[in-house]
PDB file of N, CA and C in Angstrom:
ATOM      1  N   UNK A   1     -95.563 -19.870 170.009  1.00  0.00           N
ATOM      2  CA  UNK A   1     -94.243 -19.272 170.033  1.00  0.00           C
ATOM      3  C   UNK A   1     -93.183 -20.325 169.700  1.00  0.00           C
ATOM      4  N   UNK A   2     -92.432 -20.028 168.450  1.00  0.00           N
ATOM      5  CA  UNK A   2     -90.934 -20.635 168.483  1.00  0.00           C
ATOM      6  C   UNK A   2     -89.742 -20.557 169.392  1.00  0.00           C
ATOM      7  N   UNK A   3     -89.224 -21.778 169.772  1.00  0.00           N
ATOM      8  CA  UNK A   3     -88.373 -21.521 170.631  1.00  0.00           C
ATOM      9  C   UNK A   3     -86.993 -21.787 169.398  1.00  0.00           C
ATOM     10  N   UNK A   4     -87.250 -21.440 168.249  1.00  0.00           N
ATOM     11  CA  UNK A   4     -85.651 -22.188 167.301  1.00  0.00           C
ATOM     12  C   UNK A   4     -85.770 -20.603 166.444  1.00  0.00           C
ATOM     13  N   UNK A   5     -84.562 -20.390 166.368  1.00  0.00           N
ATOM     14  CA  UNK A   5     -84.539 -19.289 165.715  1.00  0.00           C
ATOM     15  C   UNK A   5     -83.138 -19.885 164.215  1.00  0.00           C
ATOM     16  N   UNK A   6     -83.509 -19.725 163.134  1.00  0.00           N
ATOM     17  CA  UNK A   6     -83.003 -20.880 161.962  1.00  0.00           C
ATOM     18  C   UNK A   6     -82.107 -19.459 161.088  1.00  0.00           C
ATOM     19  N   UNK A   7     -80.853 -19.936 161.046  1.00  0.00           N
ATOM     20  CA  UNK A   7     -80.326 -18.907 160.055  1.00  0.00           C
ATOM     21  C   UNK A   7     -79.723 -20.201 158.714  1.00  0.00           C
ATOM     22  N   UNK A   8     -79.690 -19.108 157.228  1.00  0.00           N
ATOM     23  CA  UNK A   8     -78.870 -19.657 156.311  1.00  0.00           C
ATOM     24  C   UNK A   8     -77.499 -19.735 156.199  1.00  0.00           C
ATOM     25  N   UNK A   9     -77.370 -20.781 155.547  1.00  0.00           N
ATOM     26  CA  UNK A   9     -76.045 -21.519 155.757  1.00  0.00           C
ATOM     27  C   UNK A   9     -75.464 -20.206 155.288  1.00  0.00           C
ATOM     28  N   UNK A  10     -74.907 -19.458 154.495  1.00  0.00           N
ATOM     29  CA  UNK A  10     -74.217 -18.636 154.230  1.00  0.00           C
ATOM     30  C   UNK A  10     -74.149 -16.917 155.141  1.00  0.00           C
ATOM     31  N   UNK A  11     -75.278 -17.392 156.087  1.00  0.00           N
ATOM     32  CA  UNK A  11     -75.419 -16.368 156.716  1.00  0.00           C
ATOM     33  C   UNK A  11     -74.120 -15.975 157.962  1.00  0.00           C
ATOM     34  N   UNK A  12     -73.835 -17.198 158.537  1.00  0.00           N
ATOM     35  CA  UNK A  12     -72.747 -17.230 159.852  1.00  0.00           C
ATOM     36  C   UNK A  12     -71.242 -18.210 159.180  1.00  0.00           C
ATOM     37  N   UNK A  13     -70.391 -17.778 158.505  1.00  0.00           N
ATOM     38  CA  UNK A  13     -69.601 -18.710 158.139  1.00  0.00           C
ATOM     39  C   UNK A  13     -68.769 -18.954 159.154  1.00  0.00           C
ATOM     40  N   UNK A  14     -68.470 -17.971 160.331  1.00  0.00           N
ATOM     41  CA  UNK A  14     -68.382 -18.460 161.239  1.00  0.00           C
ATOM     42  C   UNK A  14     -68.329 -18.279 163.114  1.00  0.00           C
ATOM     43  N   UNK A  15     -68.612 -18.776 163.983  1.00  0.00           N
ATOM     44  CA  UNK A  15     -69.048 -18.401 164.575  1.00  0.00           C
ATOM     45  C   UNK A  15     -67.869 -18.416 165.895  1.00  0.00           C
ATOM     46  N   UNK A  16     -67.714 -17.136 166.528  1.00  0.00           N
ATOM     47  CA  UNK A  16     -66.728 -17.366 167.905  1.00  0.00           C
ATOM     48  C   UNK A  16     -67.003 -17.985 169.361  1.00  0.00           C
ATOM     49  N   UNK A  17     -65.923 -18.606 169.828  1.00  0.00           N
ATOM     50  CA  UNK A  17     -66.031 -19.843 170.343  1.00  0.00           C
ATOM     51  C   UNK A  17     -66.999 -19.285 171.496  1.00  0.00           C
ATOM     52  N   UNK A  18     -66.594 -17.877 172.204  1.00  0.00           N
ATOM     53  CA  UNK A  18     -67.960 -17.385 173.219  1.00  0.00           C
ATOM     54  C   UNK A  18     -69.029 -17.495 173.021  1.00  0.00           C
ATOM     55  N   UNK A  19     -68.838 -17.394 171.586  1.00  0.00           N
ATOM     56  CA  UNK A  19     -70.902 -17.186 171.039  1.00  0.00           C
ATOM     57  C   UNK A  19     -71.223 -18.784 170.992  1.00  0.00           C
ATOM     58  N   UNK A  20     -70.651 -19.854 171.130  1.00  0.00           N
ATOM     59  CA  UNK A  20     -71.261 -21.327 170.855  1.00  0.00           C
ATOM     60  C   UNK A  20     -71.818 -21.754 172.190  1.00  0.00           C
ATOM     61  N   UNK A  21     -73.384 -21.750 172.025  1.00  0.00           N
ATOM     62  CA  UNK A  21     -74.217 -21.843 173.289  1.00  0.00           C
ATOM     63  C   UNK A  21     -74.945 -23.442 172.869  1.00  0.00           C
ATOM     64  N   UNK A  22     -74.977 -23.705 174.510  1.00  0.00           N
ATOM     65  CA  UNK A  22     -75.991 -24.821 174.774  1.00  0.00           C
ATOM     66  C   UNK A  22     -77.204 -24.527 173.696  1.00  0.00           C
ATOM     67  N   UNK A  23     -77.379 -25.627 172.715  1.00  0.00           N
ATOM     68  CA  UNK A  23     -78.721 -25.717 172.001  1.00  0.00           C
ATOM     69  C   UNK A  23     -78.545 -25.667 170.958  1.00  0.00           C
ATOM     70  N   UNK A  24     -77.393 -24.763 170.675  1.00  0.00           N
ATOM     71  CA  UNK A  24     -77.149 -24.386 169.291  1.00  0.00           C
ATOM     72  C   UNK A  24     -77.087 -25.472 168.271  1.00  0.00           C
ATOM     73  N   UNK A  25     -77.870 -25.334 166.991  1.00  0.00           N
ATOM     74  CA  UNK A  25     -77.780 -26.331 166.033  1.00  0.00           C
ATOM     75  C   UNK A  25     -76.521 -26.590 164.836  1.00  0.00           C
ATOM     76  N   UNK A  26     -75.898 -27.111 164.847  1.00  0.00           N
ATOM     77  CA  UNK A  26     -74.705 -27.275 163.739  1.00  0.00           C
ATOM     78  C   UNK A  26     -74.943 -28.058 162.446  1.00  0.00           C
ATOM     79  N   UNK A  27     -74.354 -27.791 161.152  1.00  0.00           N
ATOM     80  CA  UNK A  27     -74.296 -28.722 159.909  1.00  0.00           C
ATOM     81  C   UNK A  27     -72.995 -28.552 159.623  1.00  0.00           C
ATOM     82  N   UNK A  28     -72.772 -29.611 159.231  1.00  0.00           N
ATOM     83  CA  UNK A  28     -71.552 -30.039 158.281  1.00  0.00           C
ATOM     84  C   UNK A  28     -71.197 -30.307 157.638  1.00  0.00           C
ATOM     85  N   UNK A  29     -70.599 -30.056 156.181  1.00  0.00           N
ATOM     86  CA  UNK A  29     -70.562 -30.883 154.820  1.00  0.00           C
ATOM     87  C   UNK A  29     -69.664 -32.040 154.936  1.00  0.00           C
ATOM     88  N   UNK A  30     -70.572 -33.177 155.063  1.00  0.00           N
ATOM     89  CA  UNK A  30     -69.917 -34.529 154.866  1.00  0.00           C
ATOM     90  C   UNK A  30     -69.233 -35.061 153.904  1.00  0.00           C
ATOM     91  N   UNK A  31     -69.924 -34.512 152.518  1.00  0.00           N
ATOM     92  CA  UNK A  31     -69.324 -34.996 151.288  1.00  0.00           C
ATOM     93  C   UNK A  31     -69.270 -33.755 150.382  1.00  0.00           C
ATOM     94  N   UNK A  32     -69.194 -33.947 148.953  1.00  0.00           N
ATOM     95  CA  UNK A  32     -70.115 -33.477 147.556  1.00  0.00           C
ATOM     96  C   UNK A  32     -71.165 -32.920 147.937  1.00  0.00           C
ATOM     97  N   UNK A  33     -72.186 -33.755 148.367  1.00  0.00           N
ATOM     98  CA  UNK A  33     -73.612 -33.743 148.094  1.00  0.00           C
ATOM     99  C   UNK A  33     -74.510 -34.096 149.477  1.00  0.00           C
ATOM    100  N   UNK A  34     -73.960 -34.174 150.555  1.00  0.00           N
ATOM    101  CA  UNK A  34     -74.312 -34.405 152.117  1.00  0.00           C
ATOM    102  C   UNK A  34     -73.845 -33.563 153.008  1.00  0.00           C
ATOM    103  N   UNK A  35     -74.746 -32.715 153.820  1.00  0.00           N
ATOM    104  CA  UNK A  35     -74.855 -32.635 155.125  1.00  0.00           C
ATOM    105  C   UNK A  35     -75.234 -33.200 156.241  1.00  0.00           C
ATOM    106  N   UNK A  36     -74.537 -33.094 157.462  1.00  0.00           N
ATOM    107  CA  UNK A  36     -74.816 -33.707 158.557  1.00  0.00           C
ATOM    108  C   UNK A  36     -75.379 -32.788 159.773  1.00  0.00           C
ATOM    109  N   UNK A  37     -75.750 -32.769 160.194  1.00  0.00           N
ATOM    110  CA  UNK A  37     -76.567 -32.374 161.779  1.00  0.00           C
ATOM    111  C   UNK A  37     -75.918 -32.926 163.346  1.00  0.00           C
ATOM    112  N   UNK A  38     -76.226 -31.703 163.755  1.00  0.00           N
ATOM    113  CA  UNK A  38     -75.707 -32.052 165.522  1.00  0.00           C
ATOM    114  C   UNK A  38     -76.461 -30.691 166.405  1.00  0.00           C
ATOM    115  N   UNK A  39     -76.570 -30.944 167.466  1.00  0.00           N
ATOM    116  CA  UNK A  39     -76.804 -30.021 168.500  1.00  0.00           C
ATOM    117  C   UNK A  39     -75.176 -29.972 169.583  1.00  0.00           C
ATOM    118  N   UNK A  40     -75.129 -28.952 170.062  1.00  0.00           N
ATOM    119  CA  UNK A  40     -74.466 -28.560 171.326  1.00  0.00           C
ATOM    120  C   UNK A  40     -74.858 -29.132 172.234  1.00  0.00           C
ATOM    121  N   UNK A  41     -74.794 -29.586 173.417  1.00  0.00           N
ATOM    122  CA  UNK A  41     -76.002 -29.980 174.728  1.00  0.00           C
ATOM    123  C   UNK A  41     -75.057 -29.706 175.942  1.00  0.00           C
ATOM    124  N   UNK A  42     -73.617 -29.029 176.154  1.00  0.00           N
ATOM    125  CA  UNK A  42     -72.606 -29.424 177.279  1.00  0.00           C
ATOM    126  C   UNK A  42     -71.559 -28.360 176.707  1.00  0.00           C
ATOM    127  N   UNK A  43     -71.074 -27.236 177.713  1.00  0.00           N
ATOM    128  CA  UNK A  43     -69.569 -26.323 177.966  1.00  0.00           C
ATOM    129  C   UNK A  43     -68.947 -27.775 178.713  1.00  0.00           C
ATOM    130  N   UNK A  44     -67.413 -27.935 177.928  1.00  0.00           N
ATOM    131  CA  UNK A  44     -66.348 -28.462 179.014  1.00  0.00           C
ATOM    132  C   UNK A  44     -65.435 -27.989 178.837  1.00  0.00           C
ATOM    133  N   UNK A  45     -64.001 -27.997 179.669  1.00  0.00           N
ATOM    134  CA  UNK A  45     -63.052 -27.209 179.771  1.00  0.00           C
ATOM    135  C   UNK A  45     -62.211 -27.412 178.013  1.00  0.00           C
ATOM    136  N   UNK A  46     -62.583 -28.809 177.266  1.00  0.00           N
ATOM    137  CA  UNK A  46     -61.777 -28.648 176.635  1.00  0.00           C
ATOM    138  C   UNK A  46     -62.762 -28.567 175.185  1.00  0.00           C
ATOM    139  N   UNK A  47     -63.730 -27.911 175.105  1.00  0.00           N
ATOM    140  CA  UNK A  47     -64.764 -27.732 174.128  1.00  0.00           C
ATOM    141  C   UNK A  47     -65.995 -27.719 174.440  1.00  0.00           C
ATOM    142  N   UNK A  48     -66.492 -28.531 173.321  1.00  0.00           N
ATOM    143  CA  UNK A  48     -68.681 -28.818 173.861  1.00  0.00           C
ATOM    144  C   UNK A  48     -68.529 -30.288 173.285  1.00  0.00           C
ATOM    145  N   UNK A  49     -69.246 -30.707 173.988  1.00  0.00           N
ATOM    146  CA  UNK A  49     -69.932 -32.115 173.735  1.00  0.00           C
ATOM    147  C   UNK A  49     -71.401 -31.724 172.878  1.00  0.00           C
ATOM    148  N   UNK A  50     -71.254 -32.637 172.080  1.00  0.00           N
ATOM    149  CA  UNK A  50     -72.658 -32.943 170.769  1.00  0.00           C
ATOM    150  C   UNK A  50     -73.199 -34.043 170.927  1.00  0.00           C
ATOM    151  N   UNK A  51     -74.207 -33.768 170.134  1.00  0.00           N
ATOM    152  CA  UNK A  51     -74.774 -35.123 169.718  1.00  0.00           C
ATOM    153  C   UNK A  51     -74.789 -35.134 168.176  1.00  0.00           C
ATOM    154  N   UNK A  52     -75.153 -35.641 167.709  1.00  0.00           N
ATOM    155  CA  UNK A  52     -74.695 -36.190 165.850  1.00  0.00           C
ATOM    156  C   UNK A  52     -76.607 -36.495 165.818  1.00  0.00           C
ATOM    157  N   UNK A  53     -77.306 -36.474 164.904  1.00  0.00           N
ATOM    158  CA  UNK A  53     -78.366 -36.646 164.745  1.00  0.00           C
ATOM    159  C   UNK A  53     -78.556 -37.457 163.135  1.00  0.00           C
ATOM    160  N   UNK A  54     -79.377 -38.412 163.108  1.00  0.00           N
ATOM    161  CA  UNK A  54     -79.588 -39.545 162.527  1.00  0.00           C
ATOM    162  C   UNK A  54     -80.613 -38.905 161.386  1.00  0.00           C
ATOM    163  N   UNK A  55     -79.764 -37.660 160.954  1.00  0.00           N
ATOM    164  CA  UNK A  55     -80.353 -37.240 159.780  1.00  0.00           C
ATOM    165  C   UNK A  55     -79.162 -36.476 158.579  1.00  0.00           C
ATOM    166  N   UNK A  56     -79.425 -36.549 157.499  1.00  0.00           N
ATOM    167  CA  UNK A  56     -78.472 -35.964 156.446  1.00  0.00           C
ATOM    168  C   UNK A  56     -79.666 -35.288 155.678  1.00  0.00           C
ATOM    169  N   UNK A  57     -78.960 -34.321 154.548  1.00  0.00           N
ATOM    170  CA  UNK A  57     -79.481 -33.874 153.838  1.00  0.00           C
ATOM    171  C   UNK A  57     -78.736 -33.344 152.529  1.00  0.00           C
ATOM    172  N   UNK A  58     -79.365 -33.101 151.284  1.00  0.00           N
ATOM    173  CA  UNK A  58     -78.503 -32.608 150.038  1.00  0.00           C
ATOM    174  C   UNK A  58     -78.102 -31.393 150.794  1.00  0.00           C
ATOM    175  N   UNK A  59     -79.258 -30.496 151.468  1.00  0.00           N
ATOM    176  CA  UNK A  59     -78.432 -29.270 151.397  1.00  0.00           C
ATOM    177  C   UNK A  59     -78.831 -28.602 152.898  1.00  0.00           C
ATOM    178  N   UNK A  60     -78.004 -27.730 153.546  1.00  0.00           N
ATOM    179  CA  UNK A  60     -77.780 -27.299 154.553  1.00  0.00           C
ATOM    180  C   UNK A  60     -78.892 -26.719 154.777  1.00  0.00           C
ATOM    181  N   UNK A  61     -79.859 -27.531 154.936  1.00  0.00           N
ATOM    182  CA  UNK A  61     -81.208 -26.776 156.081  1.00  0.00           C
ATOM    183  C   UNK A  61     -81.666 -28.368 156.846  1.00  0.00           C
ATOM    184  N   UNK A  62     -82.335 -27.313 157.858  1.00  0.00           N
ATOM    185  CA  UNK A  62     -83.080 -28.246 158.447  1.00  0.00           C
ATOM    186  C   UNK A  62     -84.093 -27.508 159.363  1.00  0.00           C
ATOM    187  N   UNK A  63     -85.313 -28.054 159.591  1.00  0.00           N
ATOM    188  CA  UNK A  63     -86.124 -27.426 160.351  1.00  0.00           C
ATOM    189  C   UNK A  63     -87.016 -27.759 161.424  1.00  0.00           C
ATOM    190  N   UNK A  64     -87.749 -26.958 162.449  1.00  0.00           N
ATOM    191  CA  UNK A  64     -87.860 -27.004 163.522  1.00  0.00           C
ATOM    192  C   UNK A  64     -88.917 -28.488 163.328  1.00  0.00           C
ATOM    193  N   UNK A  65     -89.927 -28.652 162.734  1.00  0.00           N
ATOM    194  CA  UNK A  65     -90.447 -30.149 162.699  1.00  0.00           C
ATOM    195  C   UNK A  65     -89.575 -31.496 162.838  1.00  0.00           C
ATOM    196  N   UNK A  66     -88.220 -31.198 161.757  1.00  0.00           N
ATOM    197  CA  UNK A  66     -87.437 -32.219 161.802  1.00  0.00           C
ATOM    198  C   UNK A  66     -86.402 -32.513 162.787  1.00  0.00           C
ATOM    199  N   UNK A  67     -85.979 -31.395 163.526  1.00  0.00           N
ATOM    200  CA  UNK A  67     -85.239 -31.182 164.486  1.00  0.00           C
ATOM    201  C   UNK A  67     -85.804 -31.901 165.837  1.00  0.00           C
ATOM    202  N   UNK A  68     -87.512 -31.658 165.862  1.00  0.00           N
ATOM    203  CA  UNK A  68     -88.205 -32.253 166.742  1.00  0.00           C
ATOM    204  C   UNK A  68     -87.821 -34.093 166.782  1.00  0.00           C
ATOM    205  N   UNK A  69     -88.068 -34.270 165.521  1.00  0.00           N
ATOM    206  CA  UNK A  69     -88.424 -35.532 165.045  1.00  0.00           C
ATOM    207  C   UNK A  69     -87.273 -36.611 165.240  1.00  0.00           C
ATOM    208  N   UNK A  70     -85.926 -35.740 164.669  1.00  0.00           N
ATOM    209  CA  UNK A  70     -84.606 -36.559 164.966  1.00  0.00           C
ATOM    210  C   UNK A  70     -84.068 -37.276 166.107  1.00  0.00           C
ATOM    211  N   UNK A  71     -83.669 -38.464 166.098  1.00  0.00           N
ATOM    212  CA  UNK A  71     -82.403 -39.125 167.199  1.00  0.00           C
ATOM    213  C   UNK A  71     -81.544 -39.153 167.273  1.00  0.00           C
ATOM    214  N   UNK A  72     -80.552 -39.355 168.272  1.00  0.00           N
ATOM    215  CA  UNK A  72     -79.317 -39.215 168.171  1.00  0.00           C
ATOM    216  C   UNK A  72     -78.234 -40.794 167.832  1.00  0.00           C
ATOM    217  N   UNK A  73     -77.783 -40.296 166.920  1.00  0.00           N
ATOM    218  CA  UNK A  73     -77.204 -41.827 166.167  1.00  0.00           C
ATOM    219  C   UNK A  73     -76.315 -42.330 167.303  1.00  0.00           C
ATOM    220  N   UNK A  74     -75.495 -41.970 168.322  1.00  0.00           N
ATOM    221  CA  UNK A  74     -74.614 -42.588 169.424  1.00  0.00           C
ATOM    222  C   UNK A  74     -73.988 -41.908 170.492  1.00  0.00           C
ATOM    223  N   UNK A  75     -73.940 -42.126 171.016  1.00  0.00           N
ATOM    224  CA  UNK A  75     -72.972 -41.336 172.542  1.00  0.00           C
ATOM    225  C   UNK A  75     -72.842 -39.859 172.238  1.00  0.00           C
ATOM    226  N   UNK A  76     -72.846 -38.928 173.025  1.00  0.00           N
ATOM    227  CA  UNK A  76     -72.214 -38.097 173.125  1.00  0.00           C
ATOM    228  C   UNK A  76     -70.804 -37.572 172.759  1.00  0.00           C
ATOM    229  N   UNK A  77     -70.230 -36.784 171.858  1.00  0.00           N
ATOM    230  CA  UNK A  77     -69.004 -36.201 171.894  1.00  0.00           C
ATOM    231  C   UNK A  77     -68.582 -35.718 172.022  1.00  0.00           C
ATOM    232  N   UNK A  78     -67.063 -35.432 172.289  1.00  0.00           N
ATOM    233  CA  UNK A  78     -66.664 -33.983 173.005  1.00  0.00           C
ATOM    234  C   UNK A  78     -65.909 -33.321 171.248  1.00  0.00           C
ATOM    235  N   UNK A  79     -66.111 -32.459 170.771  1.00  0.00           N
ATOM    236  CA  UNK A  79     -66.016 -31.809 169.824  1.00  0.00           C
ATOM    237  C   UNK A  79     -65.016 -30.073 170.372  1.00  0.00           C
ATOM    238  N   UNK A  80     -64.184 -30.334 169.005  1.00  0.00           N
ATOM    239  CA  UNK A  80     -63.146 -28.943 169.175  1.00  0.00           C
ATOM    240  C   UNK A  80     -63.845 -27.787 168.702  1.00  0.00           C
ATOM    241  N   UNK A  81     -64.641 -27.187 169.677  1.00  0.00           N
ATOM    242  CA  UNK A  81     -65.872 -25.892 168.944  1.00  0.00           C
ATOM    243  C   UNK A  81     -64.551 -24.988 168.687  1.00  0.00           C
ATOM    244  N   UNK A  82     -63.363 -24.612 169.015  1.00  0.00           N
ATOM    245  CA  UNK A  82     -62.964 -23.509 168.331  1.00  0.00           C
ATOM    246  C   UNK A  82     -61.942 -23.788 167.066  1.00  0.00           C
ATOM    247  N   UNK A  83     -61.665 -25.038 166.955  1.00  0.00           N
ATOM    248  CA  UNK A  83     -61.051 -25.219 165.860  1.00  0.00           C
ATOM    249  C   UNK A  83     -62.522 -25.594 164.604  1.00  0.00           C
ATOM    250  N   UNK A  84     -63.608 -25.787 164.824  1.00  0.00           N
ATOM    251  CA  UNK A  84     -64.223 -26.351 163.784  1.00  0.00           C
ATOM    252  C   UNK A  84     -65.262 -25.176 163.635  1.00  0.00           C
ATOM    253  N   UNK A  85     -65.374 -24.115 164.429  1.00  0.00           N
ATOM    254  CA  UNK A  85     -66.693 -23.162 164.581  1.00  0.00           C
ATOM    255  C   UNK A  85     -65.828 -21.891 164.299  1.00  0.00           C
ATOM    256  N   UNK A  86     -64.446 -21.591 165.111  1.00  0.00           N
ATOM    257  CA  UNK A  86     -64.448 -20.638 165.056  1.00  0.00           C
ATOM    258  C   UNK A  86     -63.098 -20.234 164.125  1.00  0.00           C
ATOM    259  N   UNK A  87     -61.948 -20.663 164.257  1.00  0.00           N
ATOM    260  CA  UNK A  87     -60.739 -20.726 163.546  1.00  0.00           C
ATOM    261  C   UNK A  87     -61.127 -21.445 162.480  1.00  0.00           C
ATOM    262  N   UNK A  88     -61.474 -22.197 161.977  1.00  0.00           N
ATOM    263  CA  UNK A  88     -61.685 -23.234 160.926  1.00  0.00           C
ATOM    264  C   UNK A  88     -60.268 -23.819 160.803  1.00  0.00           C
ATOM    265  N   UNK A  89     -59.497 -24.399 161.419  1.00  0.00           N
ATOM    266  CA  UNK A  89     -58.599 -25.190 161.437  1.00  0.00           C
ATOM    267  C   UNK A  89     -58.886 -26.073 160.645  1.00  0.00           C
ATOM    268  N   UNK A  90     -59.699 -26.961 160.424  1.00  0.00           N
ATOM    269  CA  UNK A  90     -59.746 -28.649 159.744  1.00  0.00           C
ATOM    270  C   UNK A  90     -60.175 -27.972 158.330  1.00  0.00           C
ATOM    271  N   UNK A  91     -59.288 -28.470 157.327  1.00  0.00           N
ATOM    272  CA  UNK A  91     -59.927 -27.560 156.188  1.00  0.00           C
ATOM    273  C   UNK A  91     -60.509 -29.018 155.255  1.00  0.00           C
ATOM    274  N   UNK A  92     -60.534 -30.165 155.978  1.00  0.00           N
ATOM    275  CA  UNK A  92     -61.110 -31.557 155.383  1.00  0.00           C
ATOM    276  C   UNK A  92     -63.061 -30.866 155.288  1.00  0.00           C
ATOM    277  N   UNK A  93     -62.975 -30.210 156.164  1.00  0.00           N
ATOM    278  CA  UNK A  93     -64.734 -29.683 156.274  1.00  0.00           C
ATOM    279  C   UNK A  93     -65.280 -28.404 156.799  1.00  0.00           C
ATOM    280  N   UNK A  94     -66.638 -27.890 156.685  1.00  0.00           N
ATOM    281  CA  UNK A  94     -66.738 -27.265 156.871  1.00  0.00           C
ATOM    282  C   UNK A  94     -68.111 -26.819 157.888  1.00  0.00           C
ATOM    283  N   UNK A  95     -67.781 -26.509 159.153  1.00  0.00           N
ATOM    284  CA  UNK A  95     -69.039 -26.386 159.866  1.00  0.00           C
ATOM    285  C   UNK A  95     -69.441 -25.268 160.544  1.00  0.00           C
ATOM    286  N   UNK A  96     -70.843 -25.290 160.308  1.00  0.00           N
ATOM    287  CA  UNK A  96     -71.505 -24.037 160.882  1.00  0.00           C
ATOM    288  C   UNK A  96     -72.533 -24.167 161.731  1.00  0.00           C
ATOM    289  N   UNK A  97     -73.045 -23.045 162.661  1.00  0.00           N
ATOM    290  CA  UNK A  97     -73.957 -22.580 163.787  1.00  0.00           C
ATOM    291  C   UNK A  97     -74.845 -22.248 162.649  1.00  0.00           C
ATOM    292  N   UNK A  98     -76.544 -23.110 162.591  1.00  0.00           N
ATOM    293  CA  UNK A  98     -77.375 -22.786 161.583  1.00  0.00           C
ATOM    294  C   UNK A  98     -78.935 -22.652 162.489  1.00  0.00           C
ATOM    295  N   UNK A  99     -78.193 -22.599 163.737  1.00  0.00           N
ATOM    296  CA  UNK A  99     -80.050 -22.711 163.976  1.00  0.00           C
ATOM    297  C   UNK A  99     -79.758 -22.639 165.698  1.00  0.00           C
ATOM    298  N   UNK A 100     -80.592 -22.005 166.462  1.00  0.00           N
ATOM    299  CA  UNK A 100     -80.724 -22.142 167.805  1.00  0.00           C
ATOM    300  C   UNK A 100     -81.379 -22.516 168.401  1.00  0.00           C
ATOM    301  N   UNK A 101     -82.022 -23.170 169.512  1.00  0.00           N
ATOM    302  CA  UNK A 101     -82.804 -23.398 170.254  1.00  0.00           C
ATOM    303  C   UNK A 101     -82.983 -23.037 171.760  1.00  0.00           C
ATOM    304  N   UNK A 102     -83.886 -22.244 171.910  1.00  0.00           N
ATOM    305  CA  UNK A 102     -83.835 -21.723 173.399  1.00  0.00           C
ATOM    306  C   UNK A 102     -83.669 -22.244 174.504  1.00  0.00           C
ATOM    307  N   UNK A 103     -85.125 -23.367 174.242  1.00  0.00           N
ATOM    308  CA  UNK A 103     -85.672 -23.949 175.374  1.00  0.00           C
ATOM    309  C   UNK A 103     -84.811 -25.399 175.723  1.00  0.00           C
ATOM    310  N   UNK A 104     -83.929 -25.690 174.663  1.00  0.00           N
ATOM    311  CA  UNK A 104     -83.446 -26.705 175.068  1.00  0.00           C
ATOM    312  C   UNK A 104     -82.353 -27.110 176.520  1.00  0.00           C
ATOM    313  N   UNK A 105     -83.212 -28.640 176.648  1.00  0.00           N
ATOM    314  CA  UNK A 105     -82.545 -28.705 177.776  1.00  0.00           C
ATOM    315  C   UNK A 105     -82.111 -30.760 177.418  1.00  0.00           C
ATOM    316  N   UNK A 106     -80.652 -30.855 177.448  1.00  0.00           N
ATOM    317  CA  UNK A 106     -80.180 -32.239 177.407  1.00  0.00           C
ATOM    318  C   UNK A 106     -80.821 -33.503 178.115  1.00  0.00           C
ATOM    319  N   UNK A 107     -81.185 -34.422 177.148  1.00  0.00           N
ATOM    320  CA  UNK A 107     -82.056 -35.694 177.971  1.00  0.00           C
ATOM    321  C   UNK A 107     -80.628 -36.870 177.890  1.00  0.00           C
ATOM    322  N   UNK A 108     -81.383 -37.451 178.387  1.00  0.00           N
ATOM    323  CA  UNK A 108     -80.456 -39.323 178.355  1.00  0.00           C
ATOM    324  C   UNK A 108     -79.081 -39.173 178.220  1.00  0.00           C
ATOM    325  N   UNK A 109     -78.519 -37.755 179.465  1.00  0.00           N
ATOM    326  CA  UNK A 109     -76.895 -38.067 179.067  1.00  0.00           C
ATOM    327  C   UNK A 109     -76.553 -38.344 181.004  1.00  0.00           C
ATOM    328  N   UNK A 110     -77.226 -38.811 181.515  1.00  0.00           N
ATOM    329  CA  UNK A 110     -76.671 -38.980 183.213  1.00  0.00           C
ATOM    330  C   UNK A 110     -76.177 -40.030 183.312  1.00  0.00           C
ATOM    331  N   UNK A 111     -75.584 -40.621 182.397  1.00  0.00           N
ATOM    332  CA  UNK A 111     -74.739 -41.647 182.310  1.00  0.00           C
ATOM    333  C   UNK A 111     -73.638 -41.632 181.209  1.00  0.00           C
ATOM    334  N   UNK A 112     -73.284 -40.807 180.938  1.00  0.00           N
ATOM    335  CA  UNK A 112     -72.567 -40.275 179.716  1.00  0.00           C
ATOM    336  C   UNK A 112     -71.450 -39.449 180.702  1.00  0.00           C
ATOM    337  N   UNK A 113     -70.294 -40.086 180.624  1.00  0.00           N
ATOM    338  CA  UNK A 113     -68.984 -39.601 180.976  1.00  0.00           C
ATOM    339  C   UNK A 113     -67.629 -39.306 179.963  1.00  0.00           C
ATOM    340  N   UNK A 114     -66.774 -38.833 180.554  1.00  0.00           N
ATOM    341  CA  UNK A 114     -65.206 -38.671 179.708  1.00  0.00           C
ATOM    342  C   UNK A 114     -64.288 -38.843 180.742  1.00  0.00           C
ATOM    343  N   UNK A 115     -62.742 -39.153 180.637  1.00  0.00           N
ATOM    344  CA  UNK A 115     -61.712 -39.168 180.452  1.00  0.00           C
ATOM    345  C   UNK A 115     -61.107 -38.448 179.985  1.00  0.00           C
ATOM    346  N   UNK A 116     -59.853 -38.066 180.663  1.00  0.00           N
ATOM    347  CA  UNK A 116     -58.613 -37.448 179.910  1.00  0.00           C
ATOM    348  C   UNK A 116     -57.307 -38.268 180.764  1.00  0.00           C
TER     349      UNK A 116
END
């Protein structure tokens, strides 16, 4: 049994800020010719915290082998899910909800804090 359920990039252009759940997989067009990767892992009052994953690609897929396989390039972030998921405010880029994961559950962040 799969616990990742994978949609195409053109399938969700975009997604509302209720619907952005723990697990959920994100891409982003970095450039021209690059996408970037992140997971959800954290609700906070003033968004979700991500992780950024130490993978790119020409084009907006990615899949459950590689998803396995990936690390996370640095700290935790706290990310504006309704300006970048759901309003599309930042028009420098463009990001989408491309993939879910059920079973996920956040490792190596019990030392991972914020400030305001």
């Amino acid at each position: 049994m799969s616990y990742f359920k994978v949609w195409d990039w053109d399938k969700k252009l975009r997604t509302m800020l209720r619907f952005v759940k723990l697990g959920d997989i994100f891409c982003f067009k970095l450039d021209g010719d690059r996408y970037c990767f992140g997971r959800i892992i954290s609700k906070i009052i003033t968004g979700h915290v991500a992780e950024l994953f130490d993978y790119m690609s020409a084009a907006p897929e990615i899949t459950e082998k590689k998803i396995n396989k990936v690390k996370r390039i640095y700290s935790p972030i706290v990310i504006d899910t309704y300006g970048l998921f759901d309003k599309k405010v930042y028009k420098d880029g463009d990001w989408r909800v491309i993939c879910h994961q059920s079973n996920f559950s956040p490792i190596d962040v019990e030392n991972v804090y914020f400030t305001y």
